[in-house]
C-alpha atoms as a PDB file:
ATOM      1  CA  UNK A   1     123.254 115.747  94.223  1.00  0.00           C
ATOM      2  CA  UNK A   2     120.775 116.614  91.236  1.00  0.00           C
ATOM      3  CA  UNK A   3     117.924 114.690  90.853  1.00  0.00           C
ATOM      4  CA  UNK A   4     115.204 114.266  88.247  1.00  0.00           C
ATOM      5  CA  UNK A   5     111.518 113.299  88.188  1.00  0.00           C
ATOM      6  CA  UNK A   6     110.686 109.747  85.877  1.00  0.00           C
ATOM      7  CA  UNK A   7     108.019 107.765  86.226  1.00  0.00           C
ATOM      8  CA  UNK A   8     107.714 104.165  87.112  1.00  0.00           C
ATOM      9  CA  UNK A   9     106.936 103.014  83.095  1.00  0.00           C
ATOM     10  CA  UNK A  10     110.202 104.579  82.493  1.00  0.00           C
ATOM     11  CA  UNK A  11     112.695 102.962  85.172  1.00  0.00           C
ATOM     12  CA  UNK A  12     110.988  99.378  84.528  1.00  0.00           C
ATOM     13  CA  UNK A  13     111.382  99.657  80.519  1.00  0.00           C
ATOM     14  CA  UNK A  14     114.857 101.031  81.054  1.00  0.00           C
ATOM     15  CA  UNK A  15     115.953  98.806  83.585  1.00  0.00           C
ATOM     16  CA  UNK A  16     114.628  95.746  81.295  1.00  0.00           C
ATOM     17  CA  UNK A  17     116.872  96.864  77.925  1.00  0.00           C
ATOM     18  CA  UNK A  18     119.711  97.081  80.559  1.00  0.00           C
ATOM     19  CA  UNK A  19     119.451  94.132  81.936  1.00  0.00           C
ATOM     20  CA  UNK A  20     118.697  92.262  78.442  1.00  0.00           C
ATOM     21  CA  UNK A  21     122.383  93.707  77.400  1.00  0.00           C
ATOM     22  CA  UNK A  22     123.741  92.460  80.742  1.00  0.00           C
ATOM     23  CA  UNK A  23     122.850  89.126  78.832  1.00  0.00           C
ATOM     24  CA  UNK A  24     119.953  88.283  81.202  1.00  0.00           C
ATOM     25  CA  UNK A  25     117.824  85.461  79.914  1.00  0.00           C
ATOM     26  CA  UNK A  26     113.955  86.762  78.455  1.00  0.00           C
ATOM     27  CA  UNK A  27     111.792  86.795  81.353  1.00  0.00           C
ATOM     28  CA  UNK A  28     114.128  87.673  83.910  1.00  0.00           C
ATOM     29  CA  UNK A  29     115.135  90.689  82.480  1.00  0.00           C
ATOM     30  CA  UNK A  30     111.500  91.333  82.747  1.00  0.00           C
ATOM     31  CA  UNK A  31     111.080  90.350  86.234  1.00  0.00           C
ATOM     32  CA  UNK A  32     114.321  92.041  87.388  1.00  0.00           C
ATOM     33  CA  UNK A  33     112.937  95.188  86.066  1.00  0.00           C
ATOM     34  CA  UNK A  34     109.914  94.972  87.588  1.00  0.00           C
ATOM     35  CA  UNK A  35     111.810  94.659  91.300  1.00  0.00           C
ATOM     36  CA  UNK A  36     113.778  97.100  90.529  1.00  0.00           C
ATOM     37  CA  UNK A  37     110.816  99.313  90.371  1.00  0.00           C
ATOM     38  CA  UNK A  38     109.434  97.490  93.412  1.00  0.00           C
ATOM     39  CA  UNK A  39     111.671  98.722  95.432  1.00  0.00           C
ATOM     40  CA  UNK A  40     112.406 102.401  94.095  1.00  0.00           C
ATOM     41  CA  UNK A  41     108.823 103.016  94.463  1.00  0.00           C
ATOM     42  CA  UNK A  42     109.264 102.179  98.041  1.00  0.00           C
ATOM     43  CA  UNK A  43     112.105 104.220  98.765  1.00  0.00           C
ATOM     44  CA  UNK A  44     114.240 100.953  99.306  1.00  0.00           C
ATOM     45  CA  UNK A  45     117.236 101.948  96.358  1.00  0.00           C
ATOM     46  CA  UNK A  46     116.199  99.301  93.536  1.00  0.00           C
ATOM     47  CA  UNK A  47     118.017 101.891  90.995  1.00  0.00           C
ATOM     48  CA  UNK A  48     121.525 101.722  93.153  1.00  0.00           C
ATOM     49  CA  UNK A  49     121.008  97.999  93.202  1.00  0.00           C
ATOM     50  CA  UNK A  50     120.612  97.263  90.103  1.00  0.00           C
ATOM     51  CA  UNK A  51     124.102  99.706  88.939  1.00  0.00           C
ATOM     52  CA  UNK A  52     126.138  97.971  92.159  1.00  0.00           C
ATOM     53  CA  UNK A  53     125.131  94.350  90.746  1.00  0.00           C
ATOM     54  CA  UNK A  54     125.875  94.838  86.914  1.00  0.00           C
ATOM     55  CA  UNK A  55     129.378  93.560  87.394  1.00  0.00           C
ATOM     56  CA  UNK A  56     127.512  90.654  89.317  1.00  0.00           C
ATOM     57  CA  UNK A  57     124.438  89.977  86.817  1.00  0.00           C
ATOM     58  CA  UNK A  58     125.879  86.974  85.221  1.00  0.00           C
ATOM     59  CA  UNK A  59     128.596  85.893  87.604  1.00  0.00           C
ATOM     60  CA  UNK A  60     129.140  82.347  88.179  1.00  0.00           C
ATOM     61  CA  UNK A  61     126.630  79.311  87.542  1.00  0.00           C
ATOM     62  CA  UNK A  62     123.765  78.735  90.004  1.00  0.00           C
ATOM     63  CA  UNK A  63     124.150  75.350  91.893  1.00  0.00           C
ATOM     64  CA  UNK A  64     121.245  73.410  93.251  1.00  0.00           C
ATOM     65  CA  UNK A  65     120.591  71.227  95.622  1.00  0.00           C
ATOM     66  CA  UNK A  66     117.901  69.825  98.032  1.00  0.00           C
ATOM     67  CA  UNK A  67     116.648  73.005  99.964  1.00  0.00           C
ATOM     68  CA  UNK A  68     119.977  75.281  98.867  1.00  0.00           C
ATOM     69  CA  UNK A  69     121.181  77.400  96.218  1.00  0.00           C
ATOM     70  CA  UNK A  70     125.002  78.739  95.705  1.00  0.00           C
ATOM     71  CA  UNK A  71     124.666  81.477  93.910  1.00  0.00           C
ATOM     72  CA  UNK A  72     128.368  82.018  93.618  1.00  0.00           C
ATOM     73  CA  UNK A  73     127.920  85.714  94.292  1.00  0.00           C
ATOM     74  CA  UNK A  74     125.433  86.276  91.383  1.00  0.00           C
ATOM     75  CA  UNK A  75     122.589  89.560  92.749  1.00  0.00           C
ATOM     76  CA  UNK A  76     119.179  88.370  93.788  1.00  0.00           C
ATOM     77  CA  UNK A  77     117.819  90.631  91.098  1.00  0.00           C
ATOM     78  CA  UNK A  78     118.111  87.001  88.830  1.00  0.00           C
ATOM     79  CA  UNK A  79     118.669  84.685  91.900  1.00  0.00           C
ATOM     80  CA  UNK A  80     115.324  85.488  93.601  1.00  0.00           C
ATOM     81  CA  UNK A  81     113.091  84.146  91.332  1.00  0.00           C
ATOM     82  CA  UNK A  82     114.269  80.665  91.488  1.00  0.00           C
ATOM     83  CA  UNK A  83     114.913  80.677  95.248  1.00  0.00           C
ATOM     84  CA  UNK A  84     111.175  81.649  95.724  1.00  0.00           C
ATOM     85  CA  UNK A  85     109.869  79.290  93.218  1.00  0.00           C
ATOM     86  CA  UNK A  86     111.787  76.479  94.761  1.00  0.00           C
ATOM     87  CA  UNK A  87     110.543  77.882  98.425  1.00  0.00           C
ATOM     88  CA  UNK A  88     106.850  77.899  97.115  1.00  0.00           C
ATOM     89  CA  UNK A  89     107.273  74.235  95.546  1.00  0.00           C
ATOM     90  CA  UNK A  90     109.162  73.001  99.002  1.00  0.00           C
ATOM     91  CA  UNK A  91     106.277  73.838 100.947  1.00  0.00           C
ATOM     92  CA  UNK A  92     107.405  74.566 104.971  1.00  0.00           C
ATOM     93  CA  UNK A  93     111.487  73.986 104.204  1.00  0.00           C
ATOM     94  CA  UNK A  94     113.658  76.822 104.084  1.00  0.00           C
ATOM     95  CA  UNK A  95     115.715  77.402 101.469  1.00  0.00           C
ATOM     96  CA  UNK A  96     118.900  78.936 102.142  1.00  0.00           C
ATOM     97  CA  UNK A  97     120.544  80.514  99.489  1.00  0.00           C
ATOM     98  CA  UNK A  98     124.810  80.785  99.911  1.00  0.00           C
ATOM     99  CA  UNK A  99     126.921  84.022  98.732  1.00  0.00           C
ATOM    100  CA  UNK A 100     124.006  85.991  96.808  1.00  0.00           C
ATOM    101  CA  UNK A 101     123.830  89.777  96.481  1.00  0.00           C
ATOM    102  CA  UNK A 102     120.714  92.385  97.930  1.00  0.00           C
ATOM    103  CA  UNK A 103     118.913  89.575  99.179  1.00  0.00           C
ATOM    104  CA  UNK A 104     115.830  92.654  98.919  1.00  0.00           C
ATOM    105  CA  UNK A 105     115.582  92.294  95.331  1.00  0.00           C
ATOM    106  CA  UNK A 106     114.367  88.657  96.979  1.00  0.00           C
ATOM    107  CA  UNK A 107     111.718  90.018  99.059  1.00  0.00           C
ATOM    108  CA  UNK A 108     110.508  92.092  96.110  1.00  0.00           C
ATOM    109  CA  UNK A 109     109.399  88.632  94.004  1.00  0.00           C
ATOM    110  CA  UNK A 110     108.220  87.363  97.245  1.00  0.00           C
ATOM    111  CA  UNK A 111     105.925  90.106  97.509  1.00  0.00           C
ATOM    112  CA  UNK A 112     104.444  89.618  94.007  1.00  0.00           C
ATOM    113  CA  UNK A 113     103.672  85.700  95.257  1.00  0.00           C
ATOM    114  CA  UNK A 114     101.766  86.652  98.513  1.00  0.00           C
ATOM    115  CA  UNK A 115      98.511  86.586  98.811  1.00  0.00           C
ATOM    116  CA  UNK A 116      95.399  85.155 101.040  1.00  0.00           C
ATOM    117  CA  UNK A 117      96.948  82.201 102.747  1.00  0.00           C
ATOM    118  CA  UNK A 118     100.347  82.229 101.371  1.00  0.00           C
ATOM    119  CA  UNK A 119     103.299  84.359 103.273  1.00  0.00           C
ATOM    120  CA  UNK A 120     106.849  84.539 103.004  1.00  0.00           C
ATOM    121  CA  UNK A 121     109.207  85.142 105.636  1.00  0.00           C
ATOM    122  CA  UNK A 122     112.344  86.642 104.096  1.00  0.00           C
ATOM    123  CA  UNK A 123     115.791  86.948 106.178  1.00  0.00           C
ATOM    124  CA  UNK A 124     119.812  87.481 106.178  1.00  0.00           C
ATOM    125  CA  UNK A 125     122.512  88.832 108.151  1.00  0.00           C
ATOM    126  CA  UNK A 126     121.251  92.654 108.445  1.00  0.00           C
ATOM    127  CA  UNK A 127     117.326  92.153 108.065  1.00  0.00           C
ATOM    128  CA  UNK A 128     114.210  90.234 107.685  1.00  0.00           C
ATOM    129  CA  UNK A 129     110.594  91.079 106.034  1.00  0.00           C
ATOM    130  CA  UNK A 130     107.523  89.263 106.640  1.00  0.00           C
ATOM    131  CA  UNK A 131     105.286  89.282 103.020  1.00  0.00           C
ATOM    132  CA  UNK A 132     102.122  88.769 103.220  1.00  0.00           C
ATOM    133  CA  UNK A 133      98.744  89.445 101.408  1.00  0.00           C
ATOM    134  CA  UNK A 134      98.448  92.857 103.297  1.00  0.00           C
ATOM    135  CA  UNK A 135     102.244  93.713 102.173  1.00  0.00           C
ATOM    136  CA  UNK A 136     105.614  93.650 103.296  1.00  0.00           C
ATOM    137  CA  UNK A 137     106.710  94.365 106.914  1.00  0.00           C
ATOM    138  CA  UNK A 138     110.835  95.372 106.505  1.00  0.00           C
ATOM    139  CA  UNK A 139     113.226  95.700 109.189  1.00  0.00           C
ATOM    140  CA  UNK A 140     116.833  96.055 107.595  1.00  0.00           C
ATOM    141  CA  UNK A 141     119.841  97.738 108.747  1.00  0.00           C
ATOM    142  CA  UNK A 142     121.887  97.265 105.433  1.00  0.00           C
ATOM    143  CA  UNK A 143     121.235  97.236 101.870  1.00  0.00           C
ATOM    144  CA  UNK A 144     124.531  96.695 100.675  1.00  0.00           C
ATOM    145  CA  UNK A 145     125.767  94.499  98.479  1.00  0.00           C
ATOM    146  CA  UNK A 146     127.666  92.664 100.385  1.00  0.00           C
ATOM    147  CA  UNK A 147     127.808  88.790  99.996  1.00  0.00           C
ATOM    148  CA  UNK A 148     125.140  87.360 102.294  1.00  0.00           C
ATOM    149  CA  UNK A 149     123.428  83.714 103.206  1.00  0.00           C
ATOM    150  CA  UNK A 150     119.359  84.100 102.553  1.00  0.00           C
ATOM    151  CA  UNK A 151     116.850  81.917 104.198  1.00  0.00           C
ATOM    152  CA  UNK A 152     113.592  82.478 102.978  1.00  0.00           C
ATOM    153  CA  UNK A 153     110.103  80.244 104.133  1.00  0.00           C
ATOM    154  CA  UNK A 154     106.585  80.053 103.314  1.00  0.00           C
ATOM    155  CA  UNK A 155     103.550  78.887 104.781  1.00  0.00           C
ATOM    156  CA  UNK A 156     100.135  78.457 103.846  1.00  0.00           C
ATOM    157  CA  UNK A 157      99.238  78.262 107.421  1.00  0.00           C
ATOM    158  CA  UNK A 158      98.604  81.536 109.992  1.00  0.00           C
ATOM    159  CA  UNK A 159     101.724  83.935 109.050  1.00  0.00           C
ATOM    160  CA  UNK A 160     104.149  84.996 112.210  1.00  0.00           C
ATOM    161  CA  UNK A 161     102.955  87.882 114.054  1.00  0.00           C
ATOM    162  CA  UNK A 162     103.929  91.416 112.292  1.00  0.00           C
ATOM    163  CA  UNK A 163     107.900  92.551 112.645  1.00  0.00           C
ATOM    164  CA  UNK A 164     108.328  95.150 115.481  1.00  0.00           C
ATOM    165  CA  UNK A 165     110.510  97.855 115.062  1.00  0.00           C
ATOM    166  CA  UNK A 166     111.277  98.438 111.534  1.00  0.00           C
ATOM    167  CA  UNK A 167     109.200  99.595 108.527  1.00  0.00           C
ATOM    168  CA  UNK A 168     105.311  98.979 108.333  1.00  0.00           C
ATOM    169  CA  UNK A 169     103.478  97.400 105.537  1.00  0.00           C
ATOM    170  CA  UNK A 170     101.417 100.334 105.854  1.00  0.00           C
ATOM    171  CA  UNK A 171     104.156 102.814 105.767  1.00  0.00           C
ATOM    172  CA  UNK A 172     106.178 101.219 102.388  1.00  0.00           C
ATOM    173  CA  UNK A 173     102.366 100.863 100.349  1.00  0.00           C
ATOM    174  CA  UNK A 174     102.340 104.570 101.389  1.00  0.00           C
ATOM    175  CA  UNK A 175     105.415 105.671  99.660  1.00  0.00           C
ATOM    176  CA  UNK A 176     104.398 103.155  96.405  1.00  0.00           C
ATOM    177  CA  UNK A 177     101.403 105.353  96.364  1.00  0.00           C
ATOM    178  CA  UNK A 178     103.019 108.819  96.711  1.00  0.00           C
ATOM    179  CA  UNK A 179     105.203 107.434  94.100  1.00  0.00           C
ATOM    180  CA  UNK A 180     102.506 106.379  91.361  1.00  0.00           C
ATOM    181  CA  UNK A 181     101.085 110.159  92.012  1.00  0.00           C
ATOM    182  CA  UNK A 182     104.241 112.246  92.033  1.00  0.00           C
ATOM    183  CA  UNK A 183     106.475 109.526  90.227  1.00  0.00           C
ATOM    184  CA  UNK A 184     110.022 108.679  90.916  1.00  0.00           C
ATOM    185  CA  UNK A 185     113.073 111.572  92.274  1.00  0.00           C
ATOM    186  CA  UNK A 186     115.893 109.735  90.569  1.00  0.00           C
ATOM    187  CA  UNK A 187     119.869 110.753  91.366  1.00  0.00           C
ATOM    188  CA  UNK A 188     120.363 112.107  88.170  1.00  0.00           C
ATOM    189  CA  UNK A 189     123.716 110.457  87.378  1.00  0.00           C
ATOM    190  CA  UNK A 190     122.644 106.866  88.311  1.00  0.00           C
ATOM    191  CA  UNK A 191     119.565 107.837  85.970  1.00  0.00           C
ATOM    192  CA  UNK A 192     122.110 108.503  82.830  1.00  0.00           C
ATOM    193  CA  UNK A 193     124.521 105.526  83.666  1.00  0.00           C
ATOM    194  CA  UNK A 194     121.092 103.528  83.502  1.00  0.00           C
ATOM    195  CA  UNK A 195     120.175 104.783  80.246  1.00  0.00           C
ATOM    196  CA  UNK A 196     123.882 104.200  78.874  1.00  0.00           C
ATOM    197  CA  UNK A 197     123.304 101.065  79.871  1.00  0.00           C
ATOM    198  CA  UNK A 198     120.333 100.438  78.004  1.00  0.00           C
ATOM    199  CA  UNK A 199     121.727 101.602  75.229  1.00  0.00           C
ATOM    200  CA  UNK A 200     124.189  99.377  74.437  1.00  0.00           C
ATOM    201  CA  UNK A 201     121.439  96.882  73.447  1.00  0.00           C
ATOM    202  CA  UNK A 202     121.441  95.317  70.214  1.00  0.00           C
ATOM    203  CA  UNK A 203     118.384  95.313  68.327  1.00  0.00           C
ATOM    204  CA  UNK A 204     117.903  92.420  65.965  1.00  0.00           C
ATOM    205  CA  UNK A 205     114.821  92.030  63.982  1.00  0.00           C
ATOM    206  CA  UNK A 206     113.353  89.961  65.815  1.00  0.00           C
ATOM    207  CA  UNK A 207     109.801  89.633  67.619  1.00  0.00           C
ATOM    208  CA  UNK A 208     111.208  90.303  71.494  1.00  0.00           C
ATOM    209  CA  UNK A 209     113.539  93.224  70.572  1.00  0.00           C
ATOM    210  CA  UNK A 210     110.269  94.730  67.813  1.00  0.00           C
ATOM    211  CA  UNK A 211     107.921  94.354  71.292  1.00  0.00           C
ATOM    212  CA  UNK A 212     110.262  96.962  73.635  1.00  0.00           C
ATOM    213  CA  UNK A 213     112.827  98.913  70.833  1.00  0.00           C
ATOM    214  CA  UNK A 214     110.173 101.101  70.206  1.00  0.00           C
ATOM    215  CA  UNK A 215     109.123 101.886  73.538  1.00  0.00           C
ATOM    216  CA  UNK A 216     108.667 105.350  74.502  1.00  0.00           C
ATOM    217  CA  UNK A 217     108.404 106.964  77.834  1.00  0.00           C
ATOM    218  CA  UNK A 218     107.550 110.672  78.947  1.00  0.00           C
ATOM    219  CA  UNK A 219     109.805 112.258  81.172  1.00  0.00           C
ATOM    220  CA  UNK A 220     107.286 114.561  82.399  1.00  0.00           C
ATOM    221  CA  UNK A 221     104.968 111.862  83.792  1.00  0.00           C
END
């Protein structure tokens, strides 16, 4: 497998203008992006995600309900943000969210919510994280694609004692860090099929597309 070095600017701009052509709506093409780069910089395969769940992106309506969400096999990469939102504004009820895709992309907005005295506790069939101001505490057997259920809780109270067994809050901030320094060691084929992606965007003249078009990105950073 070849690889190549690019740096986090790079995967998050690219992985927005492929997203946007994937037809997803202004803001979460931003916000997908930004998971996606979330969990690459952790080592958790937001780049493989996001290619696995193009065919996915726009699948099916979402369908609401109470505490639920049927996602009707649509990725978390566009489902997360309104299953945390509606955790956050159903304080203490789980939400459980029905036939969804890499439930981590959902773990990844949860993380950007968490802070002093608000946690998240994040699960489905092959793992569970605990978010918290401190970070994200993983344990996770599977990061496949795979249709899943997702249950995911908040709290403004004490969060649950620390996941045993699995991957450290301390450990994934490590590998963000290492990854900031030395940047990203993408597979280089999943790095072209991202920027073919991207490519196929449309540029009107229009304010949005004027704002990112133009962006440029080293490869050597």
């Amino acid at each position: 497998m070849s690889v190549t070095r690019a740096s986090l600017n790079e995967l998050q701009v690219t992985a927005q203008k492929a997203l946007e052509g994937a037809g997803v709506a202004p803001g979460l093409d931003r916000d997908g992006a930004r998971a996606v780069v979330w969990l690459e910089s952790r080592g958790l395969g937001g780049l493989a995600m996001l290619l696995n769940d193009f065919p996915h992106i726009g699948q099916g309506p979402l369908n609401c309900k109470d505490a639920s969400v049927l996602a009707n096999g649509r990725s978390c990469l566009v489902v997360g943000p309104l299953a945390v939102d509606l955790a956050v504004a159903r304080l203490d009820q789980p939400i459980t969210v029905e036939d969804c895709r890499s439930p981590l992309a959902a773990v990844a907005y949860a993380a950007g919510l968490a802070q002093s005295g608000r946690w998240f506790s994040v699960s489905w069939p092959d793992g569970e994280a605990l978010v918290t101001g401190r970070g994200v505490d993983l344990k996770c057997s599977d990061s496949s694609s795979d249709l899943c259920q997702l249950v995911i809780r908040t709290g403004t109270s004490a969060p649950p004692p620390p996941l045993e067994g699995g991957v450290s809050a301390e450990n994934l901030e490590a590998r963000h860090v290492q990854s900031v320094n030395d940047g990203l060691m993408l597979d280089s084929a999943s790095r072209d099929r991202l920027r073919q992606a991207a490519n196929r965007v449309l540029v009107p003249a229009s304010e949005r597309s004027r704002s990112g078009a133009g962006a440029e990105v080293d490869d050597n950073e």
